[in-house]
Protein backbone atom coordinates (compact mmCIF):
# COMPACT_ATOMS: atom_id res chain seq x y z
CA UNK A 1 9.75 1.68 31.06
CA UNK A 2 6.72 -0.92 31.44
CA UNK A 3 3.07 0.30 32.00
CA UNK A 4 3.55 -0.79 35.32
CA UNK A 5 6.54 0.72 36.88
CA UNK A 6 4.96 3.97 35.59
CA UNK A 7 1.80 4.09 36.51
CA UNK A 8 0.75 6.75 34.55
CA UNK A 9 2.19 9.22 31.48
CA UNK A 10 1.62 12.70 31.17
CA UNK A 11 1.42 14.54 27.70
CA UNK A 12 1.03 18.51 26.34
CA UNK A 13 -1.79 18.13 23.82
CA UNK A 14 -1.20 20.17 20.60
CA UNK A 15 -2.63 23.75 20.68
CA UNK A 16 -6.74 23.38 20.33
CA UNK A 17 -9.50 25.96 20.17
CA UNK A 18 -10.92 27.47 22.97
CA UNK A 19 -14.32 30.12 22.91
CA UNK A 20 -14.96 31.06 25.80
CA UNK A 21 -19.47 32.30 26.66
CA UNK A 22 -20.38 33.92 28.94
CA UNK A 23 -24.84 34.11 29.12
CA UNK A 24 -27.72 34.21 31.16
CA UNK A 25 -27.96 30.28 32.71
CA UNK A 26 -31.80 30.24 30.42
CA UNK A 27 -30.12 31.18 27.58
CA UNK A 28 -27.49 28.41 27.17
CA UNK A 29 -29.21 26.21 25.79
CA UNK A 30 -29.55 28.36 23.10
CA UNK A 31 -26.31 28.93 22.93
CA UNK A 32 -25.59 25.13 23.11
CA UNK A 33 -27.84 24.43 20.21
CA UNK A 34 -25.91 26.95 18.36
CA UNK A 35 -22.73 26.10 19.17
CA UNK A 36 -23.66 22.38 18.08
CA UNK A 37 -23.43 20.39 21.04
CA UNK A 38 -25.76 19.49 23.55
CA UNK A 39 -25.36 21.65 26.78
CA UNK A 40 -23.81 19.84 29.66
CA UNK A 41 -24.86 19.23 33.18
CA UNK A 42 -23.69 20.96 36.27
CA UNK A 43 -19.71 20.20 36.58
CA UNK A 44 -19.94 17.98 32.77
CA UNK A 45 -18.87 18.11 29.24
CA UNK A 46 -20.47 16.96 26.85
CA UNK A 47 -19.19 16.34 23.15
CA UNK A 48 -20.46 16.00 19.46
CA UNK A 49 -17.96 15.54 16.72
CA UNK A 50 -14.36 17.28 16.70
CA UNK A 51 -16.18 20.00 19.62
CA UNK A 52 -16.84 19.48 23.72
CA UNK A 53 -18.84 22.09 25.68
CA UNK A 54 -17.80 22.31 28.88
CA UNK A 55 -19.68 23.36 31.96
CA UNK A 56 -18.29 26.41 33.66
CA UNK A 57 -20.15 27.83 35.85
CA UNK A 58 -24.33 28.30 35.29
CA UNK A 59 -23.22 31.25 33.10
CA UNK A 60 -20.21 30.29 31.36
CA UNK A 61 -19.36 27.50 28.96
CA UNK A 62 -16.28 26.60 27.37
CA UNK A 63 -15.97 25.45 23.67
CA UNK A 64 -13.21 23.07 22.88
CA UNK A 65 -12.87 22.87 19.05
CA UNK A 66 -10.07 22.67 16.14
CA UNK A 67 -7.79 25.55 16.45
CA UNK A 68 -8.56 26.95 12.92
CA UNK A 69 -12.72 27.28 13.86
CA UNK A 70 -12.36 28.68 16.73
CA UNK A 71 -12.16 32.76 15.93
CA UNK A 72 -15.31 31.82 13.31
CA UNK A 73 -17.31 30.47 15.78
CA UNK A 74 -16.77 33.12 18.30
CA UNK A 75 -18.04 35.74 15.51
CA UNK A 76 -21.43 33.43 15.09
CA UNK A 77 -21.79 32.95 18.64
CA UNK A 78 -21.41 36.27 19.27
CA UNK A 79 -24.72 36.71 18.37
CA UNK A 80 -26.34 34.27 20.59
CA UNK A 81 -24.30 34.25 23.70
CA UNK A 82 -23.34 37.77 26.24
CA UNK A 83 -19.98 37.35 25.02
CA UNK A 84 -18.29 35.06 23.00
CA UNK A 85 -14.31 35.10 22.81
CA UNK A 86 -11.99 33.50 21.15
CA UNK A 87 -9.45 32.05 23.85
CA UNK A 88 -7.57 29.77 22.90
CA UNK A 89 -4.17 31.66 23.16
CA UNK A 90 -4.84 31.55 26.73
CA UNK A 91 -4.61 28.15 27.91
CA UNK A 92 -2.66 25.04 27.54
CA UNK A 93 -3.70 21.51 27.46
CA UNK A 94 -2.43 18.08 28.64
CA UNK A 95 -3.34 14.66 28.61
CA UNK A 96 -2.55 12.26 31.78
CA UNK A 97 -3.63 8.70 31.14
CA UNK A 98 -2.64 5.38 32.28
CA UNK A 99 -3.94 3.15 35.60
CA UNK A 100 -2.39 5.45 37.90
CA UNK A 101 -3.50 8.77 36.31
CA UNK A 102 -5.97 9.00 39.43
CA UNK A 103 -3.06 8.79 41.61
CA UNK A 104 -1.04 10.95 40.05
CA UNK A 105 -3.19 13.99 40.05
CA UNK A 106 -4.69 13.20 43.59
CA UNK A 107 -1.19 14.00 44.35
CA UNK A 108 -1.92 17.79 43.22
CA UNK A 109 -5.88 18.43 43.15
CA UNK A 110 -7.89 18.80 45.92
CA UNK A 111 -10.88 17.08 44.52
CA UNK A 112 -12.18 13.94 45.08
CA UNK A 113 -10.92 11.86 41.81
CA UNK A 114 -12.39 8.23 43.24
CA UNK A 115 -14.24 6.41 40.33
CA UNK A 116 -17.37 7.13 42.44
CA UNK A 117 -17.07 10.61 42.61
CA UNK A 118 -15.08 11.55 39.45
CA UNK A 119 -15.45 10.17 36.20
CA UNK A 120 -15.87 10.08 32.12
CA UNK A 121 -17.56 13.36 31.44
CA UNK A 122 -17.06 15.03 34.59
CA UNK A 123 -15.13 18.95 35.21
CA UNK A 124 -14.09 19.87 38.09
CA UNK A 125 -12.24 23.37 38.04
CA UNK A 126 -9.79 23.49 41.07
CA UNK A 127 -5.77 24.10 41.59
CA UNK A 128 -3.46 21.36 40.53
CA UNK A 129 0.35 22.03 41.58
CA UNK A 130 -0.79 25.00 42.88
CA UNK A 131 -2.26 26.37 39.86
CA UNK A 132 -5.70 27.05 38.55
CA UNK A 133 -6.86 24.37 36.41
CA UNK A 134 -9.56 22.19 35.03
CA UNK A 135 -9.76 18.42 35.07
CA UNK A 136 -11.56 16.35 32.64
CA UNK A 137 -12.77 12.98 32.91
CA UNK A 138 -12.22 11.34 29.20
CA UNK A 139 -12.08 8.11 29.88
CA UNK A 140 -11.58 5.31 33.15
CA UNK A 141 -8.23 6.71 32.95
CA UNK A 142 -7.46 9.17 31.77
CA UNK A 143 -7.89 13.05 31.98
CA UNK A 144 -7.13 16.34 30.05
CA UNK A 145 -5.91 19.11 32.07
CA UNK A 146 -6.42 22.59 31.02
CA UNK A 147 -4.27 25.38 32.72
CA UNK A 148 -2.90 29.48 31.79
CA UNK A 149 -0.19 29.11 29.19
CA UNK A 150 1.69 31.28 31.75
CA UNK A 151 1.67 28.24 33.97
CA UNK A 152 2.31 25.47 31.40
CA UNK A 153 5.78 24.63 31.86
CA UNK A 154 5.82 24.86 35.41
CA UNK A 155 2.49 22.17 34.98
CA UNK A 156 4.20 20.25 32.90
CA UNK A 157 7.14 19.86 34.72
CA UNK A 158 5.32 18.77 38.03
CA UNK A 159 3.21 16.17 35.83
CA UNK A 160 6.42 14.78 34.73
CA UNK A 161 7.92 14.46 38.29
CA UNK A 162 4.31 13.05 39.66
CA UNK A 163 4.20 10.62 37.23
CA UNK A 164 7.56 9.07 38.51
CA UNK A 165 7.17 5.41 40.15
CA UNK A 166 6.43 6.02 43.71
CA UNK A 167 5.47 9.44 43.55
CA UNK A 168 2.00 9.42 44.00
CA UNK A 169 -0.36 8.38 47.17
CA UNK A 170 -3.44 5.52 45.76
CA UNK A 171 -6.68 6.44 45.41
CA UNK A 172 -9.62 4.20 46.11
């Protein structure tokens, strides 16, 4: 099928490591520095190398690195951040790119995903086919979702049948 009678392709992305930290909002930066990426704005990621740091909440980041670092760094971050876990058992990860990627997960977020309000390096945490998710902005099109492995397939399958020509309303 051509690029453009399918507007947009959905992928799982293979298992990646996940620490979640939790700290005071003045301490993150700290926390940042140690984790070795630059801490990200409100509702941003920000990335250095093979890692992202994504923003949370004012108290909580998220570390995205290779699966096999991930318990190591939680034990040295440990000491730096309130709590530093290990998560990355917990949640899934896709990929939707393509020119209607927009489209097809306006069809299941309730967040403004315009170019002008969403795009490369922006988070938004929301639901997404009902489900609790995050949305990141990688690119002009295209996104990674993160979702609760107990939620995956059913994710997975809804990005599969939203991604179908004529499934999903335009965004501006």
């Amino acid at each position: 099928m051509s690029d453009r009678a399918r507007p947009a392709t959905a992928e799982r992305l293979s298992p990646r490591g996940m620490v979640a930290l939790r700290a005071a909002p003045e301490a993150m930066a700290g926390v940042a520095e140690a984790a070795g990426v630059p801490d990200p704005g409100v509702r941003r990621w920000e990335g250095a190398g093979d890692r992202a740091l994504v923003w949370m909440s004012p108290d909580e980041r998220l570390l995205i690195c290779p699966r096999w670092d991930a318990a190591a760094l939680a034990g040295a971050l440990a000491e730096v951040a309130g709590l530093a876990a290990d998560v990355s058992d917990m949640r899934a990860a896709f990929r939707v790119s393509g020119p209607g990627a927009r489209d097809v997960l306006a069809k299941g977020a309730a967040v403004d995903l315009s170019r002008a309000a969403f795009g490369e390096g922006d988070v938004r945490r929301t639901h997404v086919a009902e489900v609790a998710a995050m949305i990141r902005g990688t690119g002009e099109a295209a996104f990674e979702l993160l979702c609760f492995r107990s939620v995956e397939d059913h994710l997975a399958r809804w990005l599969e049948l939203a991604t179908l020509p004529g499934r999903a309303p335009a965004v501006l």
